[in-house]
N, C-alpha and C. Protein backbone atom coordinates (compact mmCIF):
# COMPACT_ATOMS: atom_id res chain seq x y z
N UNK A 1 -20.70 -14.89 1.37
CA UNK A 1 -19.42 -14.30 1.06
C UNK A 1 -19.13 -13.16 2.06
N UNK A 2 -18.06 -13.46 2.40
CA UNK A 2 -17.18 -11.79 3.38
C UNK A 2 -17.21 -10.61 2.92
N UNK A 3 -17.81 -9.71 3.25
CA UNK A 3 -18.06 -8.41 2.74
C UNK A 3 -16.69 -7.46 3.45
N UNK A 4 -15.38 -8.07 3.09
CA UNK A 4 -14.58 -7.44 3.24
C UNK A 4 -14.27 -5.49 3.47
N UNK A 5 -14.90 -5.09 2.48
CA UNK A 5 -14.48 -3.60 2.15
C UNK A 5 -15.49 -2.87 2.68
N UNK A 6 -16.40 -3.39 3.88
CA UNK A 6 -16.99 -2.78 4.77
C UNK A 6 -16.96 -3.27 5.95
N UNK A 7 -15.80 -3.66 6.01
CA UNK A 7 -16.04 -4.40 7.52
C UNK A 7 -14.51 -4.04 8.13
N UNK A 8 -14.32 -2.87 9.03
CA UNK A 8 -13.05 -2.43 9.35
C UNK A 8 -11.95 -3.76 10.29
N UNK A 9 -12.93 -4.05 10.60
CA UNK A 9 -11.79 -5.14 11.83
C UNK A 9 -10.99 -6.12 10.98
N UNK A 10 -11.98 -6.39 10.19
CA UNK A 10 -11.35 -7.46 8.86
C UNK A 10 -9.97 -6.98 8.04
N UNK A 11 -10.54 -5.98 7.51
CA UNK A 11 -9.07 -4.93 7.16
C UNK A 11 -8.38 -4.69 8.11
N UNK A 12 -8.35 -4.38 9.38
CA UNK A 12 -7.33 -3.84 10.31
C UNK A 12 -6.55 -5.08 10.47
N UNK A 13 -7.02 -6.14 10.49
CA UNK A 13 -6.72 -7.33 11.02
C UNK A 13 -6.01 -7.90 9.81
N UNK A 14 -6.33 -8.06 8.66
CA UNK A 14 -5.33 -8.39 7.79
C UNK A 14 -4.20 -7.38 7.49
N UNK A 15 -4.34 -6.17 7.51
CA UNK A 15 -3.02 -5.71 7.09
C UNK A 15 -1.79 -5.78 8.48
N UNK A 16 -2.50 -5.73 10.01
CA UNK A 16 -1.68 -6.07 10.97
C UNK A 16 -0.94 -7.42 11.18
N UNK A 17 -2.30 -8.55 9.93
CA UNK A 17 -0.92 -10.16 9.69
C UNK A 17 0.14 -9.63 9.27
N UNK A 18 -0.70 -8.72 7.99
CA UNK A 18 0.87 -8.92 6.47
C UNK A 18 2.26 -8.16 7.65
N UNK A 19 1.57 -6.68 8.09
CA UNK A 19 2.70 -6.11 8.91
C UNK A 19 3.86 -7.33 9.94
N UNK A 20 2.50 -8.01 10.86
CA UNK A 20 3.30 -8.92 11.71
C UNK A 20 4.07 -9.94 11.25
N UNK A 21 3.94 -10.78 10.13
CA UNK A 21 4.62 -11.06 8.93
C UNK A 21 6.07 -10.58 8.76
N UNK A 22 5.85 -9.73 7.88
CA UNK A 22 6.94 -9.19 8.14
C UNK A 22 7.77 -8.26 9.44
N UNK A 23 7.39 -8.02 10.48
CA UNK A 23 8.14 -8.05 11.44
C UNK A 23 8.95 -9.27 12.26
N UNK A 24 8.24 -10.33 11.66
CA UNK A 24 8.64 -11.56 12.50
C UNK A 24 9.89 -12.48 11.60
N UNK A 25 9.78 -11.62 10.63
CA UNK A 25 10.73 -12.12 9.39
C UNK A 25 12.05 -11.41 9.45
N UNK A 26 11.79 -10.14 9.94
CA UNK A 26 12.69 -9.32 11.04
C UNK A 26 13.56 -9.78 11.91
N UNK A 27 12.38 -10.41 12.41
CA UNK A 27 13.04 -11.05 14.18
C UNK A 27 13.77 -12.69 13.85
N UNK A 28 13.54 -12.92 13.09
CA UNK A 28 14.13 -14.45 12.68
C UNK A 28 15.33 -14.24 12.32
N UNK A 29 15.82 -12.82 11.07
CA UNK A 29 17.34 -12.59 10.85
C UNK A 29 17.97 -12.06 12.07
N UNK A 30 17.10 -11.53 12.90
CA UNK A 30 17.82 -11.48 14.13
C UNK A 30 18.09 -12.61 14.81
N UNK A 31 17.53 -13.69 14.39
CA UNK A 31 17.85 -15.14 14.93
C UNK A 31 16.79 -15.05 16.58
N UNK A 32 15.71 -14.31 16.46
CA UNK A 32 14.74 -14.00 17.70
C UNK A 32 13.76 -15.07 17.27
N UNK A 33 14.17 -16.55 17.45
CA UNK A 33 13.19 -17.67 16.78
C UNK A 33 11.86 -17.73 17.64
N UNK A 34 12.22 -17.91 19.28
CA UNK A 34 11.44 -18.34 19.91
C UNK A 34 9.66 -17.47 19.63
N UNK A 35 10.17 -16.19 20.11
CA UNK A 35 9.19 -15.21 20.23
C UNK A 35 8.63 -14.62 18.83
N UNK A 36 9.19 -14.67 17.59
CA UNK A 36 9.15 -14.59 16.61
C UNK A 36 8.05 -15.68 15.67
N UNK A 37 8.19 -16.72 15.99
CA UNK A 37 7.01 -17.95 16.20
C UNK A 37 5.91 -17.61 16.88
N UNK A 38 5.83 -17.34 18.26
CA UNK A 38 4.82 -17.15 18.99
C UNK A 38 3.99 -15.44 18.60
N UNK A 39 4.64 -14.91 18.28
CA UNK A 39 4.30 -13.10 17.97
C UNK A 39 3.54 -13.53 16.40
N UNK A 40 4.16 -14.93 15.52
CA UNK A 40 3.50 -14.88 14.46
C UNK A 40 2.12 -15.57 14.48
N UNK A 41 2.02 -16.33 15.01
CA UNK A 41 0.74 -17.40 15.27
C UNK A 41 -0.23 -16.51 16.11
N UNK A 42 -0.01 -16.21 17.37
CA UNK A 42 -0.90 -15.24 17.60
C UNK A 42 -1.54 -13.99 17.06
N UNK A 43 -0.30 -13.31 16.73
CA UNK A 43 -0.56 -12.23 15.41
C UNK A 43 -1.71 -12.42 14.44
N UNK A 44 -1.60 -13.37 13.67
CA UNK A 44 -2.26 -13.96 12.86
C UNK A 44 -3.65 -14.23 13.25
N UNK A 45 -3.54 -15.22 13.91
CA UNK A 45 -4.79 -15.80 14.60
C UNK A 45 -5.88 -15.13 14.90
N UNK A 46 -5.83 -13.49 15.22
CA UNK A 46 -6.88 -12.49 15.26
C UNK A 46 -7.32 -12.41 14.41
N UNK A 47 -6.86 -12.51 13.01
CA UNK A 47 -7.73 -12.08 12.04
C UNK A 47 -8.36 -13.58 11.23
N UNK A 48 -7.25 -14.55 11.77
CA UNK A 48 -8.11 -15.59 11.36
C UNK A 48 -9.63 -15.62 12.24
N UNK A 49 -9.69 -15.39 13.20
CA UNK A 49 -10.89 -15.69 13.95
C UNK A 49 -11.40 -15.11 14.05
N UNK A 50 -11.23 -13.76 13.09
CA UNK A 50 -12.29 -12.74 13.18
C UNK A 50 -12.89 -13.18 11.67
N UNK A 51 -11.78 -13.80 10.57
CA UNK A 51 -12.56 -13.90 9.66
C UNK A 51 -14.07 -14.84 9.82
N UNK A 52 -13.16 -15.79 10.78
CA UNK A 52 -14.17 -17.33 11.08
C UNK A 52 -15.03 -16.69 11.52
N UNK A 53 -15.68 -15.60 12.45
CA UNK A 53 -16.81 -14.82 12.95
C UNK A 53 -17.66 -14.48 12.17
N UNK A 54 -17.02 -14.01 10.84
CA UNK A 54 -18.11 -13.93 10.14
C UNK A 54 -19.19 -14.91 9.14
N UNK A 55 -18.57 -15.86 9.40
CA UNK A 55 -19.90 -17.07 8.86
C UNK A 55 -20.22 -18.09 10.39
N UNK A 56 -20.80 -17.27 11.40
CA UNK A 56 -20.85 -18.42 12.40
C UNK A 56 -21.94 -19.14 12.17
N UNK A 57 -22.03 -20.33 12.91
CA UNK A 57 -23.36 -21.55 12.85
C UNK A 57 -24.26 -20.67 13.96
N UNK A 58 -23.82 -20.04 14.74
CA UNK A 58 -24.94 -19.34 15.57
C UNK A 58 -24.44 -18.26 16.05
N UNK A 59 -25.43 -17.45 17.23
CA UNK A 59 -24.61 -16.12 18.02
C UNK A 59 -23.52 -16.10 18.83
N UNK A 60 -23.97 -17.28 19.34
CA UNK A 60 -23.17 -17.97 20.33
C UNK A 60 -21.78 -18.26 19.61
N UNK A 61 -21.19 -18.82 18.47
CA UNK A 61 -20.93 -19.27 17.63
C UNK A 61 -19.56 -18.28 17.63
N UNK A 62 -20.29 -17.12 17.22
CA UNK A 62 -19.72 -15.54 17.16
C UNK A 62 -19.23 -15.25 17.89
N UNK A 63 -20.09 -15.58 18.76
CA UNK A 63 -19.16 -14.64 20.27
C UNK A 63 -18.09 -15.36 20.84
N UNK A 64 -17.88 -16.72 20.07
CA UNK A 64 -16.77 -17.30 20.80
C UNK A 64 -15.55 -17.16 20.30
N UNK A 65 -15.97 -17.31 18.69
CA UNK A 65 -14.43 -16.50 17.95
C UNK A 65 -14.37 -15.25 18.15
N UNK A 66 -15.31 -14.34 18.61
CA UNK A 66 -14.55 -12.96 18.59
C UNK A 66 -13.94 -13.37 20.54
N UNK A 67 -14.37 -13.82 20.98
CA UNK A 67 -13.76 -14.14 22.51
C UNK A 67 -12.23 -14.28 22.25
N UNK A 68 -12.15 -15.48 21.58
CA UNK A 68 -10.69 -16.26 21.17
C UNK A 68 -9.81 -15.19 20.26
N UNK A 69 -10.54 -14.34 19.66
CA UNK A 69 -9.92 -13.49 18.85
C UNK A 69 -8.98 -12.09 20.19
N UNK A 70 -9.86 -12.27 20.92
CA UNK A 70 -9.96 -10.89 21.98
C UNK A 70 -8.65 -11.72 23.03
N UNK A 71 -8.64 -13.22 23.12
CA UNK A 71 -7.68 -13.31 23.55
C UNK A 71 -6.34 -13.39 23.29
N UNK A 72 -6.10 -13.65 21.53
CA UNK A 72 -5.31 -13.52 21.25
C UNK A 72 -4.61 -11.88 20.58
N UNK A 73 -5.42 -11.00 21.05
CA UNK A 73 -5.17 -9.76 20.76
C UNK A 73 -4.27 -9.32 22.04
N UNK A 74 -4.51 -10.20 23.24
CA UNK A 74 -3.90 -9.87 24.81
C UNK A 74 -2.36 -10.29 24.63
N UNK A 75 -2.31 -11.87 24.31
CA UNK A 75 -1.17 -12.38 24.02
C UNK A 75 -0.35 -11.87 22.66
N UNK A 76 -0.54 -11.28 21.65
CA UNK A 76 0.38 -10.27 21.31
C UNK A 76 0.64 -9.13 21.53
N UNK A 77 0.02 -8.26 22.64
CA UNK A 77 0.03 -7.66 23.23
C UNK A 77 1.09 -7.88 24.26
N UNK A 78 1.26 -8.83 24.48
CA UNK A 78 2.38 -9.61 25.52
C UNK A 78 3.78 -9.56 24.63
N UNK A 79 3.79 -9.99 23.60
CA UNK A 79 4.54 -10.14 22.80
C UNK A 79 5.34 -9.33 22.47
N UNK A 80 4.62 -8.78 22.16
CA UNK A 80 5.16 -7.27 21.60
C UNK A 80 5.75 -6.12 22.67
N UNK A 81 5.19 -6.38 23.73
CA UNK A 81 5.37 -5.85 25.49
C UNK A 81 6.89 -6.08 25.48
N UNK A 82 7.13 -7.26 25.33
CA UNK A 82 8.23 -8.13 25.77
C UNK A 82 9.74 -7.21 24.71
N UNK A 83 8.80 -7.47 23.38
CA UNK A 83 10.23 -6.65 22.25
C UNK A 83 10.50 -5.27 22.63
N UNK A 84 9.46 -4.89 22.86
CA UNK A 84 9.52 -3.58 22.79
C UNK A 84 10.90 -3.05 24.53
N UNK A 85 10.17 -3.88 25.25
CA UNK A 85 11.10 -3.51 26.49
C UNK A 85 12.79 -4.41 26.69
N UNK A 86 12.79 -4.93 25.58
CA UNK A 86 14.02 -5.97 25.42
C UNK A 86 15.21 -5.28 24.79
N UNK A 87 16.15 -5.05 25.21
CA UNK A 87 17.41 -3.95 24.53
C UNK A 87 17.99 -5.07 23.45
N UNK A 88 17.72 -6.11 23.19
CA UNK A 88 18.39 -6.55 21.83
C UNK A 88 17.39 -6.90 20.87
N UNK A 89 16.14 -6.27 21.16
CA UNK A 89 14.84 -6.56 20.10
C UNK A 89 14.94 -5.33 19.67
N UNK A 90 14.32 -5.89 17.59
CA UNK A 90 14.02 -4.71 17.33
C UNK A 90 12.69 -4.30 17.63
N UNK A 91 11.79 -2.91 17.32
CA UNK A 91 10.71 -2.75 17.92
C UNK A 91 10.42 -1.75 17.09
N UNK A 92 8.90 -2.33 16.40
CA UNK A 92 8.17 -1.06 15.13
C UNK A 92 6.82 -0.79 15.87
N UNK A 93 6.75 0.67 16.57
CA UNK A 93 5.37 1.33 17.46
C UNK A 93 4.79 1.03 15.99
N UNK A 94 4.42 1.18 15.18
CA UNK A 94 2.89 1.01 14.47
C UNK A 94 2.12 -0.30 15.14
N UNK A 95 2.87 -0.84 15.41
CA UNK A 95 2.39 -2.11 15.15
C UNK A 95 1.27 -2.57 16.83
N UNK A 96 2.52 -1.62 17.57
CA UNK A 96 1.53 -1.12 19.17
C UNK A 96 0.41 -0.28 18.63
N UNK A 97 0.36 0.74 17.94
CA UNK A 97 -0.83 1.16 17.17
C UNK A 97 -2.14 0.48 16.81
N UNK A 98 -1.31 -0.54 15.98
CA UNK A 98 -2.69 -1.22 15.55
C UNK A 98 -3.02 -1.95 16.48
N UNK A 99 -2.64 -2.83 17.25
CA UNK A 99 -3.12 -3.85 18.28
C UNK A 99 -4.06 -3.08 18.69
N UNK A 100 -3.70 -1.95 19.70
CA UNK A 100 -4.44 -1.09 20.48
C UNK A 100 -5.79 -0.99 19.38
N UNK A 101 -6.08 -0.41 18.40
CA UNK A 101 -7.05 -0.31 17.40
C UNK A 101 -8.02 -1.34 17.58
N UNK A 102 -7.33 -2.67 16.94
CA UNK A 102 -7.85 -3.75 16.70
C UNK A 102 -8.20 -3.90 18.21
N UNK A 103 -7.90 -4.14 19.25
CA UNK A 103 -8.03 -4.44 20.41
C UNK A 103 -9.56 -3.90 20.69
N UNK A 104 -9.88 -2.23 20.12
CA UNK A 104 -11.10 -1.29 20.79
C UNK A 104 -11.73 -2.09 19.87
N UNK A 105 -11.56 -2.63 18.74
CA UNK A 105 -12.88 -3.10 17.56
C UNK A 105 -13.68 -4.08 18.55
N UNK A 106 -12.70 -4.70 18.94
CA UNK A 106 -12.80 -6.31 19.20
C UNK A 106 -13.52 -6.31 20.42
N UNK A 107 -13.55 -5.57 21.39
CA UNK A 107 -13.96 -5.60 22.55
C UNK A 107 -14.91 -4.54 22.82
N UNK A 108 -15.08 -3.72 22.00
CA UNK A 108 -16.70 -3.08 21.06
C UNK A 108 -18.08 -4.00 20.85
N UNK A 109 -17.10 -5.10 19.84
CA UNK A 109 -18.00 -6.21 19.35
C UNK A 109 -18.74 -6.77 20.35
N UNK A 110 -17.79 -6.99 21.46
CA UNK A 110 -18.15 -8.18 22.40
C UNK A 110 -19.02 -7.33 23.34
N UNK A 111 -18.77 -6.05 23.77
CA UNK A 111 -19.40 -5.54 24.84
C UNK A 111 -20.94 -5.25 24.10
N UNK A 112 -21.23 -5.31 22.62
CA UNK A 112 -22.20 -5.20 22.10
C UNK A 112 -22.82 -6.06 22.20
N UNK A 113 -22.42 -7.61 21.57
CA UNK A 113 -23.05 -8.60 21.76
C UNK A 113 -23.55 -9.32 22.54
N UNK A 114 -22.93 -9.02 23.70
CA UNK A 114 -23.39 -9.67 25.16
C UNK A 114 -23.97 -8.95 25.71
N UNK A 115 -24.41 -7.59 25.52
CA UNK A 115 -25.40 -6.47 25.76
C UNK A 115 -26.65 -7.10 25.72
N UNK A 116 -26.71 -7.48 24.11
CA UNK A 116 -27.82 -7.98 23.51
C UNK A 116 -28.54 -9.02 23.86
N UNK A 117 -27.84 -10.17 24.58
CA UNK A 117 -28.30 -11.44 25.44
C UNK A 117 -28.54 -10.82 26.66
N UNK A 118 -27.91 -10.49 28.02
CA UNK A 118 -27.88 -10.47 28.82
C UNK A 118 -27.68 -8.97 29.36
N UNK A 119 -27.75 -7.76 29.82
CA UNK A 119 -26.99 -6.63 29.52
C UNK A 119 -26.00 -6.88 31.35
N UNK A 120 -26.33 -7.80 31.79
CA UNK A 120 -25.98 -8.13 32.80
C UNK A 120 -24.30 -8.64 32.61
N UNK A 121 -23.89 -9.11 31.48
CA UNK A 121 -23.05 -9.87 31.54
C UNK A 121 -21.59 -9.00 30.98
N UNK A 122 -21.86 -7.28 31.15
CA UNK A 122 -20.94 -6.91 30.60
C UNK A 122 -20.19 -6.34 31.45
């Protein structure tokens, strides 16, 4: 079982869905379909694959969803790049907040874990 209520990335990462969620629900009455789709799936997808990290079949296992997780932390990062500098998007800084957050967890993890195999590989 997920030991949720000690595990910060897990929390950061779900309340930045529910947030992105509803920002993208935002961007849809704005009729902002395209990017609004793509800002949600990626959005999301971090914390799905951080959840999936935590029951991996191996280390290796781990390090690949938090990889995939780390990349999709870039591409809403993009996303959000894009609203934020767009004069007919709306644009909520928390939400640059948390990425950035979630972003240091995530790439914490990884610079740890690949320490641990190789210290070469960081």
């Amino acid at each position: 079982m997920i030991n949720f209520e000690n595990n910060p990335l897990l929390q950061k990462t779900v309340q930045f869905s529910l947030d992105i969620i509803d920002y993208c629900e935002l961007l849809e009455d704005k009729r902002k379909f395209v990017i609004a789709k793509q800002l949600l799936r990626s959005g999301t997808s971090i914390g799905a694959n951080s959840f999936e990290a935590q029951n991996p079949y191996s280390r290796k296992d781990f390090i690949h969803k938090i990889k995939i997780a780390a990349k999709e932390v870039e591409e809403t990062k993009y996303w959000l790049f894009l609203c934020k500098h767009s004069k007919s998007y709306p644009f909520d800084e928390k939400l640059e907040t948390q990425i950035t957050e979630i972003g240091k967890i995530i790439y914490k993890i990884l610079s740890t874990s690949l320490s641990k195999d190789n210290p070469r590989n960081i």
